[in-house]
Protein backbone atom coordinates (compact mmCIF):
# COMPACT_ATOMS: atom_id res chain seq x y z
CA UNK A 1 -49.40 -40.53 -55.64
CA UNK A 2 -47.39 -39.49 -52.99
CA UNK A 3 -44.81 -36.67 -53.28
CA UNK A 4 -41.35 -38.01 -53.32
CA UNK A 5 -39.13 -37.46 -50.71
CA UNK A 6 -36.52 -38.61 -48.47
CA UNK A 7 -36.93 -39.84 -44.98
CA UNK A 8 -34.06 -39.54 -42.23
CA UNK A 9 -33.39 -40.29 -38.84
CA UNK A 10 -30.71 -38.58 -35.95
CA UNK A 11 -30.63 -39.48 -32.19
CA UNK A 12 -29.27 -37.05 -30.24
CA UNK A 13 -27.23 -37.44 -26.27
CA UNK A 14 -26.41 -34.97 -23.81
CA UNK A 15 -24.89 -35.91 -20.75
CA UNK A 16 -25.80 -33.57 -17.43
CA UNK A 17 -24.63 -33.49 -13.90
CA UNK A 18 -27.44 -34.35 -11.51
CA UNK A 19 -29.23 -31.34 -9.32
CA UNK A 20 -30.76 -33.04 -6.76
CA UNK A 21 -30.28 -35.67 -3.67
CA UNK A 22 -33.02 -38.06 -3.51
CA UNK A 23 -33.87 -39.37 0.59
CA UNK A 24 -36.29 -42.34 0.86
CA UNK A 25 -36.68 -42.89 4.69
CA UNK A 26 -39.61 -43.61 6.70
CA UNK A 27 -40.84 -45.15 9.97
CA UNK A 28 -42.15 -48.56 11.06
CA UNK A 29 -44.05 -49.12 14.20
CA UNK A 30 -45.22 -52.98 15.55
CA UNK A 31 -48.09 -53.54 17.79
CA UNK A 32 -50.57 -56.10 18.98
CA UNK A 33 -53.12 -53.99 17.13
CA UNK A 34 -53.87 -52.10 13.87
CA UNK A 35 -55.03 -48.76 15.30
CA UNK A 36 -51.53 -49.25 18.09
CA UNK A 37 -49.09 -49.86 15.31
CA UNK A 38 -50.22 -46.95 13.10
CA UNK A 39 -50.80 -44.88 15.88
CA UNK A 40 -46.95 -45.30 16.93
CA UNK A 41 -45.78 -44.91 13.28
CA UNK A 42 -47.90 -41.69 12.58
CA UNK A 43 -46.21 -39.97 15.93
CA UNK A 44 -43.20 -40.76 14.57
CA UNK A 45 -43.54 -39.85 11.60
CA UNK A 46 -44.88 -36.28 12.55
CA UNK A 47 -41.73 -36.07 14.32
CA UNK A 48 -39.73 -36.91 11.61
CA UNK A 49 -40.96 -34.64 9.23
CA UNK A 50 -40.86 -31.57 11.99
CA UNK A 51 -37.40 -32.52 11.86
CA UNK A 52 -36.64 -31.97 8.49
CA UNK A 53 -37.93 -29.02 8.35
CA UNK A 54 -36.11 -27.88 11.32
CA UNK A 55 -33.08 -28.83 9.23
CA UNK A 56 -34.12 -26.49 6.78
CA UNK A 57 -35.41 -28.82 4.46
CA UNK A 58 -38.45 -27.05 2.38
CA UNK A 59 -41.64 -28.56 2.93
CA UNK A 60 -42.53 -28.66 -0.84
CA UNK A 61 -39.35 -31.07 -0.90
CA UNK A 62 -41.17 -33.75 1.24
CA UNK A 63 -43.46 -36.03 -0.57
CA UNK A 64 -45.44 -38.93 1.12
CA UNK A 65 -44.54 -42.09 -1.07
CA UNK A 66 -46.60 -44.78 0.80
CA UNK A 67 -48.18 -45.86 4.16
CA UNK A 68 -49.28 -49.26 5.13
CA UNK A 69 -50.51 -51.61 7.40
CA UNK A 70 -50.35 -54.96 7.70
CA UNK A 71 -50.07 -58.11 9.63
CA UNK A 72 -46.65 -60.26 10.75
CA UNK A 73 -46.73 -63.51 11.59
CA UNK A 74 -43.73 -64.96 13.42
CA UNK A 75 -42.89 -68.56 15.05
CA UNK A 76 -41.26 -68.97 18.68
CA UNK A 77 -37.87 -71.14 19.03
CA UNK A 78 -40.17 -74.44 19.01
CA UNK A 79 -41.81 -73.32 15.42
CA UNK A 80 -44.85 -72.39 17.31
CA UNK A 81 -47.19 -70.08 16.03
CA UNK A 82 -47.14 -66.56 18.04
CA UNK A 83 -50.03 -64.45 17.84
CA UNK A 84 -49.80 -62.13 14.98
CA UNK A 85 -48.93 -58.29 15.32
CA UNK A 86 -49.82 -55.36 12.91
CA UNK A 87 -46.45 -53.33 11.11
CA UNK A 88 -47.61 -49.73 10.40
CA UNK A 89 -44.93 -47.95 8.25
CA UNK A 90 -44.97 -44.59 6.69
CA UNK A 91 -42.21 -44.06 3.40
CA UNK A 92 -41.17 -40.45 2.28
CA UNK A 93 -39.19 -39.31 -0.57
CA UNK A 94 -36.90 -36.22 0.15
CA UNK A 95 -35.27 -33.85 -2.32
CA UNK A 96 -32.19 -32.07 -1.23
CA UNK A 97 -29.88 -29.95 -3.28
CA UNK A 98 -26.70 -31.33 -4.29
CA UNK A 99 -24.15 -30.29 -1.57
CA UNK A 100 -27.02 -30.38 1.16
CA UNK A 101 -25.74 -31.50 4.30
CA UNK A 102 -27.09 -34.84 4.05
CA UNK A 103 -25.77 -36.82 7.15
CA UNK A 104 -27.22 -34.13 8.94
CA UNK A 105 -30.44 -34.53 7.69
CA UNK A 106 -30.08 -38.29 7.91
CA UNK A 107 -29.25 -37.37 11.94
CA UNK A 108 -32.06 -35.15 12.55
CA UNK A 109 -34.93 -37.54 11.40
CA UNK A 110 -33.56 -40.46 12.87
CA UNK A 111 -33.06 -38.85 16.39
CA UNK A 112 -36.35 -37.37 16.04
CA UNK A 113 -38.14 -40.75 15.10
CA UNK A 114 -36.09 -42.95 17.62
CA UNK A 115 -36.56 -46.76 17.19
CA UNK A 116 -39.18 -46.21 14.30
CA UNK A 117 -36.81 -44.96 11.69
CA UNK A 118 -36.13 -46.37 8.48
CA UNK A 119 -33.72 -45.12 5.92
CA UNK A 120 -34.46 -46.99 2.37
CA UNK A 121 -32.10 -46.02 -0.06
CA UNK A 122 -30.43 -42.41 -1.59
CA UNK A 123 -28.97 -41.36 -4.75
CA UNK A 124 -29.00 -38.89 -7.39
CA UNK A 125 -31.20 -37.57 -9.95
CA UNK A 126 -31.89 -35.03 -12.25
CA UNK A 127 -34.85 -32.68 -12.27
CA UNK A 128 -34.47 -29.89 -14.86
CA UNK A 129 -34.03 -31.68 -17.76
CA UNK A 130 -35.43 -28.63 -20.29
CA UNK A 131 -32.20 -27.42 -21.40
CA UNK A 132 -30.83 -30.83 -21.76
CA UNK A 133 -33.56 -31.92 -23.57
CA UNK A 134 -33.24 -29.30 -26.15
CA UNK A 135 -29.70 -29.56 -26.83
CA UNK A 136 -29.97 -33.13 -27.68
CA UNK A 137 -33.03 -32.61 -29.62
CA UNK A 138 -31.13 -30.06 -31.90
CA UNK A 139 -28.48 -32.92 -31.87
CA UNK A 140 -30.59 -35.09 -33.16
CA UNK A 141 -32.40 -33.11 -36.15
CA UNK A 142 -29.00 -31.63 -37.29
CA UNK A 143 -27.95 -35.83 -37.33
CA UNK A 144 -30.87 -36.68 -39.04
CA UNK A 145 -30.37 -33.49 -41.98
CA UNK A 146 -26.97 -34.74 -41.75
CA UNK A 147 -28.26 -38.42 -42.88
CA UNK A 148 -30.65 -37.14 -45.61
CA UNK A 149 -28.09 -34.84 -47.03
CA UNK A 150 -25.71 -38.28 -47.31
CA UNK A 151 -28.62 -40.18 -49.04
CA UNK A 152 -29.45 -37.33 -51.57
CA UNK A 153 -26.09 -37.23 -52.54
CA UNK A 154 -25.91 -40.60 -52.78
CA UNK A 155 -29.54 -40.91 -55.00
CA UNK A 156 -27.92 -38.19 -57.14
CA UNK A 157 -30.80 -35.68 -55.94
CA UNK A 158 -31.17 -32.80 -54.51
CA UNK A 159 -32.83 -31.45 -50.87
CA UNK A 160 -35.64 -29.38 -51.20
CA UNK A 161 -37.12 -27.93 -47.44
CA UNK A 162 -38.31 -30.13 -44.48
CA UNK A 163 -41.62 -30.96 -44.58
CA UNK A 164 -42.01 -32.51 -41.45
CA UNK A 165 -40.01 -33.08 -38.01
CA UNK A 166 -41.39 -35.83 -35.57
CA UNK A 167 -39.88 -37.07 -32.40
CA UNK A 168 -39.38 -40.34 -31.82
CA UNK A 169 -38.30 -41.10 -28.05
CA UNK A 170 -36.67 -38.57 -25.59
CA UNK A 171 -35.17 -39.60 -22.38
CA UNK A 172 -37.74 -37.87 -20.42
CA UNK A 173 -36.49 -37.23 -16.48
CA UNK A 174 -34.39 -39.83 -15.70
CA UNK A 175 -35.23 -41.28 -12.75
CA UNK A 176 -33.36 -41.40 -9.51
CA UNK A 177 -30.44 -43.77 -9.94
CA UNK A 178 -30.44 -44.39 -5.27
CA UNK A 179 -28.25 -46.92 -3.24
CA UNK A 180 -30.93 -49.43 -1.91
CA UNK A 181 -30.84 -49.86 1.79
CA UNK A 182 -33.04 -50.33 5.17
CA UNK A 183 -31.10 -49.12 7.87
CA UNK A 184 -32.58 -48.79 11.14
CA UNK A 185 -31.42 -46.43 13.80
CA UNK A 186 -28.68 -47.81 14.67
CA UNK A 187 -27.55 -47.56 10.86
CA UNK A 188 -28.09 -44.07 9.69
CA UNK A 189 -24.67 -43.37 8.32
CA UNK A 190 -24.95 -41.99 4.91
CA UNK A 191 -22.65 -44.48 2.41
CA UNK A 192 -20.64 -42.87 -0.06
CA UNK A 193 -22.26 -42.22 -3.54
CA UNK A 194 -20.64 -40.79 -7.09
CA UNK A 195 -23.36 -38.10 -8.69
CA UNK A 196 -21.74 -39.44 -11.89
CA UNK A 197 -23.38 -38.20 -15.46
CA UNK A 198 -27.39 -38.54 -16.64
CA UNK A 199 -27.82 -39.22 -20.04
CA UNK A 200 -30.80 -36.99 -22.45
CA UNK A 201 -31.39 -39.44 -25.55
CA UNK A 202 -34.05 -37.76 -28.19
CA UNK A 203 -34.44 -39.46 -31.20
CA UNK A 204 -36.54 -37.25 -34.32
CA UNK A 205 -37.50 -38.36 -37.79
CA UNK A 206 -37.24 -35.63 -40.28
CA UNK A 207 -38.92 -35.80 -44.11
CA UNK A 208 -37.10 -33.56 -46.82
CA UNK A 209 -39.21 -33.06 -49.52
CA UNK A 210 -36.50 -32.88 -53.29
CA UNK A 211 -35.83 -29.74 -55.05
């Protein structure tokens, strides 16, 4: 027979500012050929990441997210069938510190890629989520001894020690919360964006044994 007990459960937020800038951008090259269009879209992309780190971007802070080719089919004025081309592109993600001179990184990598570049979207995120993490896990086991102490009281019985602490959920590393774009070139100007507030959500299950 199982020892009685009582069974409780606390969630537990923390709200925390974001720490980092997130920078999708890439390059895109079209040719007649496979081996052309990639060939175009790797140059550029070299040049594009020299750039960044010419900005002073760290090169542990550039991450290749995908690279691709394949073929476009398009139609002339008429609806006639051109012969196909190949798209090469190249996508990076790009971590910058909040308060980074972004524009200026935006700059940099476009003027270094030229007709090729591609900026996909930017936002916020939040990497070091330890601290927060902890704070609304002790949040949510002092709301879930809060809970049990409520139904003892109301069971006319009395807490004995916890005999076991499990977590349910935590909010892990929330991901980047970016502005989606594709801006060419021509586009590169870097939109306003609010770092506003991540949100840490742990939820635990705690088991009091009775005194």
């Amino acid at each position: 027979m199982a020892e009685a007990g009582i069974v409780s459960y606390g969630t537990g937020r923390v709200e925390a500012a974001p720490d980092s800038i997130l920078l999708r951008l890439g390059t895109e090259a079209r040719a007649p050929g496979p081996t052309g269009a990639l060939a175009q879209a790797n140059e550029a992309a070299a040049a594009l990441v020299a750039a960044l780190q010419a900005a002073g971007v760290e090169p542990s802070a550039v991450r290749t997210e995908h690279a691709a080719v394949h073929q476009a089919y398009d139609h002339g004025p008429q609806g006639e069938a051109r012969p196909p081309t190949f798209v090469a592109s190249t996508t990076f993600s790009v971590r910058l510190g909040v308060g980074a001179p972004v524009e200026a990184v935006i700059d940099r990598a476009a003027e270094a890629a030229g007709e090729a570049f591609r900026l996909h979207g930017l936002g916020y995120a939040l990497e070091d989520v330890a601290e927060a993490q902890a704070e609304a896990a002790r949040r949510a086991v002092a709301a879930a001894r809060a809970q049990a102490a409520v139904l003892a009281a109301a069971a006319g019985v009395h807490l004995g020690p916890v005999r076991r602490v499990e977590e349910l959920s935590a909010g892990g590393t929330p991901p980047p919360r970016p502005m989606a774009m594709a801006a060419e070139r021509s586009m590169v100007a870097a939109p306003p964006i609010e770092p506003g507030l991540e949100t840490i959500v742990v939820s635990v299950l705690v088991e009091h044994a009775l005194a």
